[in-house]
PDB file of N, CA and C in Angstrom:
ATOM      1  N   UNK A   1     215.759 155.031 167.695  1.00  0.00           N
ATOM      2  CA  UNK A   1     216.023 154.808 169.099  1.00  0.00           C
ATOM      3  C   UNK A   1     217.224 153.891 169.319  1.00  0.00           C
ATOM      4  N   UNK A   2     217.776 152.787 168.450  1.00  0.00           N
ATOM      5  CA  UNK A   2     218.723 152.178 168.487  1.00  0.00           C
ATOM      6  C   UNK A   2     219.991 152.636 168.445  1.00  0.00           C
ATOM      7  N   UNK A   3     219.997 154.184 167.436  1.00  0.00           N
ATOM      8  CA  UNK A   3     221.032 155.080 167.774  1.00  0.00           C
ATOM      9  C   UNK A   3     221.140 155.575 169.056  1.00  0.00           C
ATOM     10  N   UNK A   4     220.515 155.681 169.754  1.00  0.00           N
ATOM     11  CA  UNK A   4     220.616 156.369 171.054  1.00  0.00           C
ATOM     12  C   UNK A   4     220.937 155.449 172.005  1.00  0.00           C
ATOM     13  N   UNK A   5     220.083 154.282 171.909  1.00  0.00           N
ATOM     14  CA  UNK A   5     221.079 153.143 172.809  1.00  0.00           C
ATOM     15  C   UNK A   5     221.957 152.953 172.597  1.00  0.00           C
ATOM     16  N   UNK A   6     222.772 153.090 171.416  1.00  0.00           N
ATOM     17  CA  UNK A   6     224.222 152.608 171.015  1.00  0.00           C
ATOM     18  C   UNK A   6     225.227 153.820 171.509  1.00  0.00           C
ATOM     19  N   UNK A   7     224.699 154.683 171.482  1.00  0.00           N
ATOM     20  CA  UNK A   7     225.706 155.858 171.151  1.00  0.00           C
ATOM     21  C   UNK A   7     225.803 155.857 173.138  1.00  0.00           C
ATOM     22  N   UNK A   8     224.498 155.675 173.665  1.00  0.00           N
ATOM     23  CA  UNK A   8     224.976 155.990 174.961  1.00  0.00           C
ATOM     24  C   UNK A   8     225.888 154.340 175.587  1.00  0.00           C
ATOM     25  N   UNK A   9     225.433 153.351 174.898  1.00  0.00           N
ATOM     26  CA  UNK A   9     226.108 152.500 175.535  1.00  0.00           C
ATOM     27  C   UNK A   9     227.783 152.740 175.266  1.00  0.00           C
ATOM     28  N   UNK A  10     228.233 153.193 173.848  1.00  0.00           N
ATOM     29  CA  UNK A  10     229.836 153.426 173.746  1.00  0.00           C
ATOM     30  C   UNK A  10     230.059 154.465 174.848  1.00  0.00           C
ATOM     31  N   UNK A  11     229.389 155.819 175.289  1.00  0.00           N
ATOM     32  CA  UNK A  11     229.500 156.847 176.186  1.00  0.00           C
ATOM     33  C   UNK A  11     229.694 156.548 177.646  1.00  0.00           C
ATOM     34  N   UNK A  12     229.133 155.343 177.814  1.00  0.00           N
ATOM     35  CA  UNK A  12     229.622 154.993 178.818  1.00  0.00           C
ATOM     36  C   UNK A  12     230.200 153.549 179.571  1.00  0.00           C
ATOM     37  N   UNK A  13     230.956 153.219 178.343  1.00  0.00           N
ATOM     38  CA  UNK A  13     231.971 151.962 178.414  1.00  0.00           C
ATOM     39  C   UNK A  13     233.227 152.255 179.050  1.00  0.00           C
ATOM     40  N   UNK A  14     233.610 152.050 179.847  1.00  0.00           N
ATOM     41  CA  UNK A  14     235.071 152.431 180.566  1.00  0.00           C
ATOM     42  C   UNK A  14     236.516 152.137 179.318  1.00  0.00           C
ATOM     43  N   UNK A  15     236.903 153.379 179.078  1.00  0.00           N
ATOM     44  CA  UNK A  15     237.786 153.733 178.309  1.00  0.00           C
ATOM     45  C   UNK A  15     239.092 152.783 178.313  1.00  0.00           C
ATOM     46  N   UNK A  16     238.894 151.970 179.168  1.00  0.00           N
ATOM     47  CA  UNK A  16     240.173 151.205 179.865  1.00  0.00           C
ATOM     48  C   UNK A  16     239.248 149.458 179.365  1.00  0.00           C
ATOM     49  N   UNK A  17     238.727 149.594 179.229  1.00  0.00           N
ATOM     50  CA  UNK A  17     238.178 147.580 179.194  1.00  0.00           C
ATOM     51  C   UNK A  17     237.856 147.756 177.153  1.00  0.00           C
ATOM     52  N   UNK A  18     239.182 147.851 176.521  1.00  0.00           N
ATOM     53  CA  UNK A  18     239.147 148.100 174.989  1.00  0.00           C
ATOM     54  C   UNK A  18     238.224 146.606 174.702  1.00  0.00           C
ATOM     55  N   UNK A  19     237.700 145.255 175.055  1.00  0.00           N
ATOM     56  CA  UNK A  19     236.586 144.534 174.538  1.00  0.00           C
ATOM     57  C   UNK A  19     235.340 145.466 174.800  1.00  0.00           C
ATOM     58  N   UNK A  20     235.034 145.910 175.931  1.00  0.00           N
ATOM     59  CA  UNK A  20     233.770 146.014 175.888  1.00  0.00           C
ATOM     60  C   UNK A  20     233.678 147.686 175.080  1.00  0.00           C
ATOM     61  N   UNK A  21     234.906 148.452 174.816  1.00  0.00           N
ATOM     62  CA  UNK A  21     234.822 149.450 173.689  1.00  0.00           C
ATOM     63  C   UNK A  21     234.283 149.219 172.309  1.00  0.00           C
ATOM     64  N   UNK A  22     235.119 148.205 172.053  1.00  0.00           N
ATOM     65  CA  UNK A  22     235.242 147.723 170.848  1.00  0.00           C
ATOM     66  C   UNK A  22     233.803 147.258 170.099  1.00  0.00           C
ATOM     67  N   UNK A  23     233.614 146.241 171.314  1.00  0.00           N
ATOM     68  CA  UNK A  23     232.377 145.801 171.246  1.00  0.00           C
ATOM     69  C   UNK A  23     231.220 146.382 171.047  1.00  0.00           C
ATOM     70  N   UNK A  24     230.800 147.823 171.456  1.00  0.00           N
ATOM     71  CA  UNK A  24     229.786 148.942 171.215  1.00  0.00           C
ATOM     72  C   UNK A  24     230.124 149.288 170.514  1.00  0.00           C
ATOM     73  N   UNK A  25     231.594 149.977 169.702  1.00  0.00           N
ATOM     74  CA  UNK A  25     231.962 150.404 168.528  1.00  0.00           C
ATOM     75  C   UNK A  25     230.873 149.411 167.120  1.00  0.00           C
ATOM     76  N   UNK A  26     231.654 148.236 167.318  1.00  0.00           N
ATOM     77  CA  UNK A  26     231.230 147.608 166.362  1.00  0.00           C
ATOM     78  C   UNK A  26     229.475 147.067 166.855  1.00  0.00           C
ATOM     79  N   UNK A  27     228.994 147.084 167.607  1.00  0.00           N
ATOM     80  CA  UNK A  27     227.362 147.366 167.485  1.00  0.00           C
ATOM     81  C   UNK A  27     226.281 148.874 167.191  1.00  0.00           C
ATOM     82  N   UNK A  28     227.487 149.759 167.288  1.00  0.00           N
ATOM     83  CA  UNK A  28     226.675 151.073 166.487  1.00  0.00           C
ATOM     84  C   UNK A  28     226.936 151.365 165.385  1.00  0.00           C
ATOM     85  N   UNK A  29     227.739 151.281 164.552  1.00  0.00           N
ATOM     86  CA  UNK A  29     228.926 151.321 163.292  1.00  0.00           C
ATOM     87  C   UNK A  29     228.226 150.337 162.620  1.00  0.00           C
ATOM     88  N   UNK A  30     227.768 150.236 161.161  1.00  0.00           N
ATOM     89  CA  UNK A  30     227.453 149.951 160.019  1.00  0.00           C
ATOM     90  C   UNK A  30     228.734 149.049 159.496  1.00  0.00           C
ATOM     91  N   UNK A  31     229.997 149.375 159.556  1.00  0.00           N
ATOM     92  CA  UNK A  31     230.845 148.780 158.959  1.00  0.00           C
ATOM     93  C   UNK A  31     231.906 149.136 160.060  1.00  0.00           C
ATOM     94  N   UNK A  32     233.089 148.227 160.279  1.00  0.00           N
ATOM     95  CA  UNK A  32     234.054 148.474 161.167  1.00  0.00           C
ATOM     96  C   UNK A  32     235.419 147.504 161.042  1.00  0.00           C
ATOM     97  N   UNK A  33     236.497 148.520 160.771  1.00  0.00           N
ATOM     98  CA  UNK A  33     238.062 147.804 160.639  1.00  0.00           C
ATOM     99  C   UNK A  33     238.540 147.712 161.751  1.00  0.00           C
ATOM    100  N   UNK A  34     239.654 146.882 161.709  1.00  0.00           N
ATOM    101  CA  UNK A  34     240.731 146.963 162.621  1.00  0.00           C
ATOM    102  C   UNK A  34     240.402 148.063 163.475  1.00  0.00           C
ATOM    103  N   UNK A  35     241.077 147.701 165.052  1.00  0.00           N
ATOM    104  CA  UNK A  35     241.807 148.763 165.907  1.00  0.00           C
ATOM    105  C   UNK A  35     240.498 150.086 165.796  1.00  0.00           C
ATOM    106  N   UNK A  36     239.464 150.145 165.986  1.00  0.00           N
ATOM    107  CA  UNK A  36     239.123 151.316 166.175  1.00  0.00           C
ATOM    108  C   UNK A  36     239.026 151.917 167.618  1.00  0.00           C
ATOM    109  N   UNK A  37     238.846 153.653 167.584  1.00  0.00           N
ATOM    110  CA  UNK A  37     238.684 154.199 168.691  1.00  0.00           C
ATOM    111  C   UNK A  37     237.415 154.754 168.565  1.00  0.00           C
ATOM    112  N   UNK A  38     236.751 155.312 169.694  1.00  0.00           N
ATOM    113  CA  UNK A  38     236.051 156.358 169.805  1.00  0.00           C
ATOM    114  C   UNK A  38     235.883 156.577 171.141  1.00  0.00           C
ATOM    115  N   UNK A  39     236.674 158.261 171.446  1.00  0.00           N
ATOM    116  CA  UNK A  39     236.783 158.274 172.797  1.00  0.00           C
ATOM    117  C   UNK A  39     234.862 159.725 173.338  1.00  0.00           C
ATOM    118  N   UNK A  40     234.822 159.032 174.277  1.00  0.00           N
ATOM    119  CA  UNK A  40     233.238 160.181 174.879  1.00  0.00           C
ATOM    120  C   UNK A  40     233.645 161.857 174.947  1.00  0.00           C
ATOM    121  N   UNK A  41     232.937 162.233 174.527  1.00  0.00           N
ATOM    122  CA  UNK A  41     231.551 162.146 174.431  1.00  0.00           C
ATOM    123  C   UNK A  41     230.820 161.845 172.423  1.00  0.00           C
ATOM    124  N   UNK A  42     230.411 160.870 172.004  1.00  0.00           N
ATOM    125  CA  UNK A  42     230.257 160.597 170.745  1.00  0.00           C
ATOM    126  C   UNK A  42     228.457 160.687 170.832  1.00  0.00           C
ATOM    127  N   UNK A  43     228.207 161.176 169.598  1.00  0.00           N
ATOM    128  CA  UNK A  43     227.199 160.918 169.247  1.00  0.00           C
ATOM    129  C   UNK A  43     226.712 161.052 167.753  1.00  0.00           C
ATOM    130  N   UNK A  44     225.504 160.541 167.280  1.00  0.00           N
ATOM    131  CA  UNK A  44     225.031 160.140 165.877  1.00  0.00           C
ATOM    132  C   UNK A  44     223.842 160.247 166.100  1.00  0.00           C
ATOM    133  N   UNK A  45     223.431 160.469 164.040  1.00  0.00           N
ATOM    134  CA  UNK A  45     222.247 159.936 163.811  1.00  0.00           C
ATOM    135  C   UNK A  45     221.387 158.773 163.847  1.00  0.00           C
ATOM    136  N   UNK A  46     222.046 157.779 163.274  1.00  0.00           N
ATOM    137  CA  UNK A  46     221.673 156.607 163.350  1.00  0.00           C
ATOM    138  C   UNK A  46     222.800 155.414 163.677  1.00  0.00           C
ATOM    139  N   UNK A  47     223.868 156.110 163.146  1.00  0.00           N
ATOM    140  CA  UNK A  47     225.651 154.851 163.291  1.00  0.00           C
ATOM    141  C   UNK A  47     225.782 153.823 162.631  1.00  0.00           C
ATOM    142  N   UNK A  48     224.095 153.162 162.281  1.00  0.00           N
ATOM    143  CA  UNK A  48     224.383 152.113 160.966  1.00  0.00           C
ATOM    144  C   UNK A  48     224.883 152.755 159.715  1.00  0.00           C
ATOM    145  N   UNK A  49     224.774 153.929 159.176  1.00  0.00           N
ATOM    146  CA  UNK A  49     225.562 154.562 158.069  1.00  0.00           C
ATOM    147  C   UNK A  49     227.153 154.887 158.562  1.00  0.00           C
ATOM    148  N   UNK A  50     227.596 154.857 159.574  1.00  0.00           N
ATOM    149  CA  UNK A  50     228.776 154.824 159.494  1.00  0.00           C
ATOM    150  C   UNK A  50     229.302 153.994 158.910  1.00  0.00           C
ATOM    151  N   UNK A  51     230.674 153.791 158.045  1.00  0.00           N
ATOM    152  CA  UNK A  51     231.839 153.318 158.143  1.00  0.00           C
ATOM    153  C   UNK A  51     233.139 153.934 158.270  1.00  0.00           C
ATOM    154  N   UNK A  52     233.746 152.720 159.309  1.00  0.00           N
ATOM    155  CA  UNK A  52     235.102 153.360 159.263  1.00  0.00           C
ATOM    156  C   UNK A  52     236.012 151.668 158.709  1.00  0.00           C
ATOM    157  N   UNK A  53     237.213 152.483 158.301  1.00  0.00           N
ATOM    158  CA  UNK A  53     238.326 151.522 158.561  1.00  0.00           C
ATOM    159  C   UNK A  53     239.087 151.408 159.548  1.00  0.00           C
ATOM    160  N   UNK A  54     240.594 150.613 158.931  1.00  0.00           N
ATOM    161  CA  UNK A  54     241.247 150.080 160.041  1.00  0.00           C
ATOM    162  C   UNK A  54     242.648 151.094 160.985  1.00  0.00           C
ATOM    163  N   UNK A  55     242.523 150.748 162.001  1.00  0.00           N
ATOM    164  CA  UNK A  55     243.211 152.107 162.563  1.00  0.00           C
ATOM    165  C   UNK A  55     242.081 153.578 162.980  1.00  0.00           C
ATOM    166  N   UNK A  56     240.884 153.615 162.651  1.00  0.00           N
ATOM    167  CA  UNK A  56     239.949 154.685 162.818  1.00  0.00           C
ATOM    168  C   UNK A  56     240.187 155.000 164.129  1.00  0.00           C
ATOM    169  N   UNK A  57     239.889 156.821 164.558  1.00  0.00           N
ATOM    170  CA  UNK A  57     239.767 157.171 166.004  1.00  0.00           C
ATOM    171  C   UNK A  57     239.433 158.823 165.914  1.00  0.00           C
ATOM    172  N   UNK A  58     237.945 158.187 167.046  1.00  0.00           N
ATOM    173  CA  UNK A  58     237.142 159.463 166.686  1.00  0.00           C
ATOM    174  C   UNK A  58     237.644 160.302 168.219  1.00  0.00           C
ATOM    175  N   UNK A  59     238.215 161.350 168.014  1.00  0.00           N
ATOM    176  CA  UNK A  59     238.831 161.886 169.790  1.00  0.00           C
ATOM    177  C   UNK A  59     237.411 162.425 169.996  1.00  0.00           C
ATOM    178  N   UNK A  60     237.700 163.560 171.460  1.00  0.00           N
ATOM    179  CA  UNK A  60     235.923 163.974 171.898  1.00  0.00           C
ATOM    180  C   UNK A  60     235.499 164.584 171.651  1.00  0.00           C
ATOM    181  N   UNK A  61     234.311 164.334 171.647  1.00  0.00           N
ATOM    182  CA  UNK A  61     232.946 165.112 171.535  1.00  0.00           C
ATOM    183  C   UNK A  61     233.044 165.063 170.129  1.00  0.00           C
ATOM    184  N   UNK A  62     232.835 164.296 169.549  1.00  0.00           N
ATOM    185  CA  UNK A  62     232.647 164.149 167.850  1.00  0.00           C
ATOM    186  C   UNK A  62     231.064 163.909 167.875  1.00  0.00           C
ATOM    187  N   UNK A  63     230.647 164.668 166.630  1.00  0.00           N
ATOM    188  CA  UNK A  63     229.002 164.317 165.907  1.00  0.00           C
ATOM    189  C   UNK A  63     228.909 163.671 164.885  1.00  0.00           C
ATOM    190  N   UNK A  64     228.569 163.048 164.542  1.00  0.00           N
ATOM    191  CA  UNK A  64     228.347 162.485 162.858  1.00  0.00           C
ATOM    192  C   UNK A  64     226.694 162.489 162.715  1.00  0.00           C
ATOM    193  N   UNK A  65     226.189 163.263 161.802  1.00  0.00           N
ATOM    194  CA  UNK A  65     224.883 163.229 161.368  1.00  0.00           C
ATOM    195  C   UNK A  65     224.427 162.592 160.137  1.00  0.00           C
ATOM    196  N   UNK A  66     224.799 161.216 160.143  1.00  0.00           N
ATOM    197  CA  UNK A  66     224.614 160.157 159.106  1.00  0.00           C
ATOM    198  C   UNK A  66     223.418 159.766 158.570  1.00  0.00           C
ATOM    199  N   UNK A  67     222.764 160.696 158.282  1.00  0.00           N
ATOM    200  CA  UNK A  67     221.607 159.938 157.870  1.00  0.00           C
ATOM    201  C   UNK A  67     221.758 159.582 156.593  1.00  0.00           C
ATOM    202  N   UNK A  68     222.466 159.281 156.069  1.00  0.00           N
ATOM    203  CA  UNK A  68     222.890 158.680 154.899  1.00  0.00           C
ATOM    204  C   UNK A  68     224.199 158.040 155.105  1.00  0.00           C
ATOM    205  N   UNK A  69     224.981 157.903 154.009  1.00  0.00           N
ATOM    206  CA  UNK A  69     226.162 156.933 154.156  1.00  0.00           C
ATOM    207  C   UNK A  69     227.234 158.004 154.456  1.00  0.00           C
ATOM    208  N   UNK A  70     228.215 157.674 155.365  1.00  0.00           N
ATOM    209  CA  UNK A  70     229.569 158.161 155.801  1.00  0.00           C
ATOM    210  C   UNK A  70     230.256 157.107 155.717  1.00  0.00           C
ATOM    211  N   UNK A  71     231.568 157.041 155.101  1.00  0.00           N
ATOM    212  CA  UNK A  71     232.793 156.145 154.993  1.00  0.00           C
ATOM    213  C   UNK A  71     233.732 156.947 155.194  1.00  0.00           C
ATOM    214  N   UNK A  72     234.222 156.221 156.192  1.00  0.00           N
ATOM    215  CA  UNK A  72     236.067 156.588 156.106  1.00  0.00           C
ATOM    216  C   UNK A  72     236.840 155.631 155.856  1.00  0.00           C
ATOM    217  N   UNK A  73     238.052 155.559 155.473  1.00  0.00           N
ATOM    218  CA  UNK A  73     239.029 154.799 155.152  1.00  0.00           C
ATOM    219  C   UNK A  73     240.033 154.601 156.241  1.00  0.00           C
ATOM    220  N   UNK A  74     241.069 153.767 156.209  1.00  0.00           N
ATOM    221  CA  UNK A  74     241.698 153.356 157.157  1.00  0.00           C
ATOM    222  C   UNK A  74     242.675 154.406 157.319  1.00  0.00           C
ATOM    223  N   UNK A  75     243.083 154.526 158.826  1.00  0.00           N
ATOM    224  CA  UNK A  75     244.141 155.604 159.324  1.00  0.00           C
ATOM    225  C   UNK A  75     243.092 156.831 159.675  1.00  0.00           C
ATOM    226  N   UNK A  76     242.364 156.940 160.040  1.00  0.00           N
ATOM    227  CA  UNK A  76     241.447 158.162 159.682  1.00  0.00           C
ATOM    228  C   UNK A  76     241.301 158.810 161.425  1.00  0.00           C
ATOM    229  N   UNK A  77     241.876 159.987 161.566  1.00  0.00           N
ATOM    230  CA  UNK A  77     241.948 160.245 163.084  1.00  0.00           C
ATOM    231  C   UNK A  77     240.864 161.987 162.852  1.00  0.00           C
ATOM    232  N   UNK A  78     240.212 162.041 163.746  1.00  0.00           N
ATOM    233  CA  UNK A  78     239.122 162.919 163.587  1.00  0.00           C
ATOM    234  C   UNK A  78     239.280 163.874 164.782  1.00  0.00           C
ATOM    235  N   UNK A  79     239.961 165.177 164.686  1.00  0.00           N
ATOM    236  CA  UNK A  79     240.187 165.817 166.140  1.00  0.00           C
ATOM    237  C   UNK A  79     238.937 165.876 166.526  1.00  0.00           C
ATOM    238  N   UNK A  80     239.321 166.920 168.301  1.00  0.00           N
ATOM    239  CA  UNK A  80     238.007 167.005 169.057  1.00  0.00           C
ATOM    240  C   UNK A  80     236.977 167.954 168.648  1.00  0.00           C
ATOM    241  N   UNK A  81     235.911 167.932 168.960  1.00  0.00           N
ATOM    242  CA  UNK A  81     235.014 168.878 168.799  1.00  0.00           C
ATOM    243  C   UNK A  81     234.805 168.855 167.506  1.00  0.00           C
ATOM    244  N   UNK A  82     234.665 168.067 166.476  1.00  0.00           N
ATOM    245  CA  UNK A  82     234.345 167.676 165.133  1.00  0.00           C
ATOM    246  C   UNK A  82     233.021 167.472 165.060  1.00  0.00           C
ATOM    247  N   UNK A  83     232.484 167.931 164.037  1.00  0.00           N
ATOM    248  CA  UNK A  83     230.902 167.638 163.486  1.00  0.00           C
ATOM    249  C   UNK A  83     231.566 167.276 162.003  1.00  0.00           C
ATOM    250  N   UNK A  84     230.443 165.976 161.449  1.00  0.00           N
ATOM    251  CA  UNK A  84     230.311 165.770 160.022  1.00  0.00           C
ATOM    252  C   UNK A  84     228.861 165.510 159.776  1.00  0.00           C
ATOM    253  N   UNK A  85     228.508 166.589 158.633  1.00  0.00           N
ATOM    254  CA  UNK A  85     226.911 166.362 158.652  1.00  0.00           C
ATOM    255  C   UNK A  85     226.469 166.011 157.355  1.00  0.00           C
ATOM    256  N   UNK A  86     225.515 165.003 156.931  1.00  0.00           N
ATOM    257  CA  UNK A  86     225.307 165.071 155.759  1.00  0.00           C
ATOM    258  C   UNK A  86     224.158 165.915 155.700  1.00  0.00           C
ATOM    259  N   UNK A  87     223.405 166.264 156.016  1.00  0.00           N
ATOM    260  CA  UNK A  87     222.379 167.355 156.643  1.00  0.00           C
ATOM    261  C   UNK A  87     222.669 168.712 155.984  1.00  0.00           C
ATOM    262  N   UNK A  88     221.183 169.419 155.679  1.00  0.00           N
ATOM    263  CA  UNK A  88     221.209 170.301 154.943  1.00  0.00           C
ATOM    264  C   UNK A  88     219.917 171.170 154.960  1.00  0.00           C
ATOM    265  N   UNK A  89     219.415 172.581 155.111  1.00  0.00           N
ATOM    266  CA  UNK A  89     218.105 172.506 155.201  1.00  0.00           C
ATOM    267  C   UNK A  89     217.775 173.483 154.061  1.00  0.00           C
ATOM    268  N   UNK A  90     216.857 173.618 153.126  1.00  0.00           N
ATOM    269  CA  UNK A  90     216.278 174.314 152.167  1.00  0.00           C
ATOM    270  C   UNK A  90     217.063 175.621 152.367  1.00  0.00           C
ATOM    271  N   UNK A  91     217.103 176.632 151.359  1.00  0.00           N
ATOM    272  CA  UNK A  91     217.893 177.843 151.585  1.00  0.00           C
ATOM    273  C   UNK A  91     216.526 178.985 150.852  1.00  0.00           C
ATOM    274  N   UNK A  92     215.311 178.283 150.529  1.00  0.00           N
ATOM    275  CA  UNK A  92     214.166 179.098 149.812  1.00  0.00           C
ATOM    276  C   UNK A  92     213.015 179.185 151.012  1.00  0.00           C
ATOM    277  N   UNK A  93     212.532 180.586 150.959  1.00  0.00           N
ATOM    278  CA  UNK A  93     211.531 180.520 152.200  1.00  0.00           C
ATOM    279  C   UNK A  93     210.310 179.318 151.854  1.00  0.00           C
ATOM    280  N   UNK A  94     210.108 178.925 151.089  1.00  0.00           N
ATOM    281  CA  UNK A  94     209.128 177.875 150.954  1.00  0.00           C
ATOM    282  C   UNK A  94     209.754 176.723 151.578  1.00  0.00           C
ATOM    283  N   UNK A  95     210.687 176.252 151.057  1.00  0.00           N
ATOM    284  CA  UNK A  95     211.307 175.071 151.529  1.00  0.00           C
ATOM    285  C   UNK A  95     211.582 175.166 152.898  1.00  0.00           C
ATOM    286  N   UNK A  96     212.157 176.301 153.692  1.00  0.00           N
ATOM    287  CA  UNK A  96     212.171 176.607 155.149  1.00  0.00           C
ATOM    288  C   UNK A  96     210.732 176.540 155.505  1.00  0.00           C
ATOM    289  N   UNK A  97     209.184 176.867 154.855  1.00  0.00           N
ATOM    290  CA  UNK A  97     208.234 177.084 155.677  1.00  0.00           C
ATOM    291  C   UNK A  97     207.672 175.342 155.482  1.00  0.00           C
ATOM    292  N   UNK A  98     207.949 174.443 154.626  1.00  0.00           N
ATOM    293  CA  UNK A  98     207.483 173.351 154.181  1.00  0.00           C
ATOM    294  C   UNK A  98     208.384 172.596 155.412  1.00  0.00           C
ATOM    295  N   UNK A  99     209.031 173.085 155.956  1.00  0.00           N
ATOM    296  CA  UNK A  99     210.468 172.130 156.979  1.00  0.00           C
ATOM    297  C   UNK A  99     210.990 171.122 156.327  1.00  0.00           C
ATOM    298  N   UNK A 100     211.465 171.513 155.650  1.00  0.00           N
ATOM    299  CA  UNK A 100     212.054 169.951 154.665  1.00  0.00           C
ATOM    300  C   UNK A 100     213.558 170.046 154.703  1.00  0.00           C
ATOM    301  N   UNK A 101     213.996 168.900 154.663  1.00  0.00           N
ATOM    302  CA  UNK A 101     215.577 168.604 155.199  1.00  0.00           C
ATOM    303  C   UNK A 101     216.046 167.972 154.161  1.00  0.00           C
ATOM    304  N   UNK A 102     217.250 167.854 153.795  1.00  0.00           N
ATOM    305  CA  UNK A 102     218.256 167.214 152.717  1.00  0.00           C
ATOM    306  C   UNK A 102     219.366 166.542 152.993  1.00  0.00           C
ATOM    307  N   UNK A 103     219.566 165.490 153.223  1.00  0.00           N
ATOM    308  CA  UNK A 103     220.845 164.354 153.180  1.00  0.00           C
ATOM    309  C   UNK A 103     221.685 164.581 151.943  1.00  0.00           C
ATOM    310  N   UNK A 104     222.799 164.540 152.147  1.00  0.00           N
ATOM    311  CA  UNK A 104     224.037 164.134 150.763  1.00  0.00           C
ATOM    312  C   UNK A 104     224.923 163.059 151.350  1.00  0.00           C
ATOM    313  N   UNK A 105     224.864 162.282 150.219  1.00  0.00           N
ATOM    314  CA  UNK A 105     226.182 161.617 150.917  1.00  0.00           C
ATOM    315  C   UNK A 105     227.633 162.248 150.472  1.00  0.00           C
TER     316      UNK A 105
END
């Protein structure tokens, strides 16, 4: 649930007041460099597995499905409409009828 407060509090920080951006950036984000962006509509799994570095900028409507660890490195610009998933679901009808899910980092 803390992902969801976070993700909606960056969603709706006025794009123009870069403290109080910044500031939700770095309270949903796991790790955080320099200068980051993330412009709305953003959303996540959890956002404590994020990292980014310095210079990072996620443009819109980006997903990240972190349920495990995501790192990026510095300079890292992510066009719009981007999904990154570590997410995965069984490819054997057992494993589809068991509902079982798979993280990679």
């Amino acid at each position: 649930m803390a992902a969801i407060a976070g993700y909606k509090r960056l969603n709706s920080v006025d794009a123009s007041d870069k403290e109080a951006l910044d500031e939700a950036i770095r309270n949903l984000f796991g790790k955080v460099g320099k200068e980051p962006l993330v412009t709305p509509i953003f959303n996540c799994d959890s956002g404590a597995n994020v990292g980014v570095g310095d210079n990072f900028l996620a443009n819109y409507n980006v997903t990240i499905l972190d349920m495990v660890k995501v790192t990026m490195g510095n300079d890292v610009l992510i066009g719009p409409n981007t999904m990154i998933s570590t997410l995965n679901h069984p490819i054997t009808p057992k494993g589809r009828h068991d509902h079982l899910g798979i993280a990679y980092p």
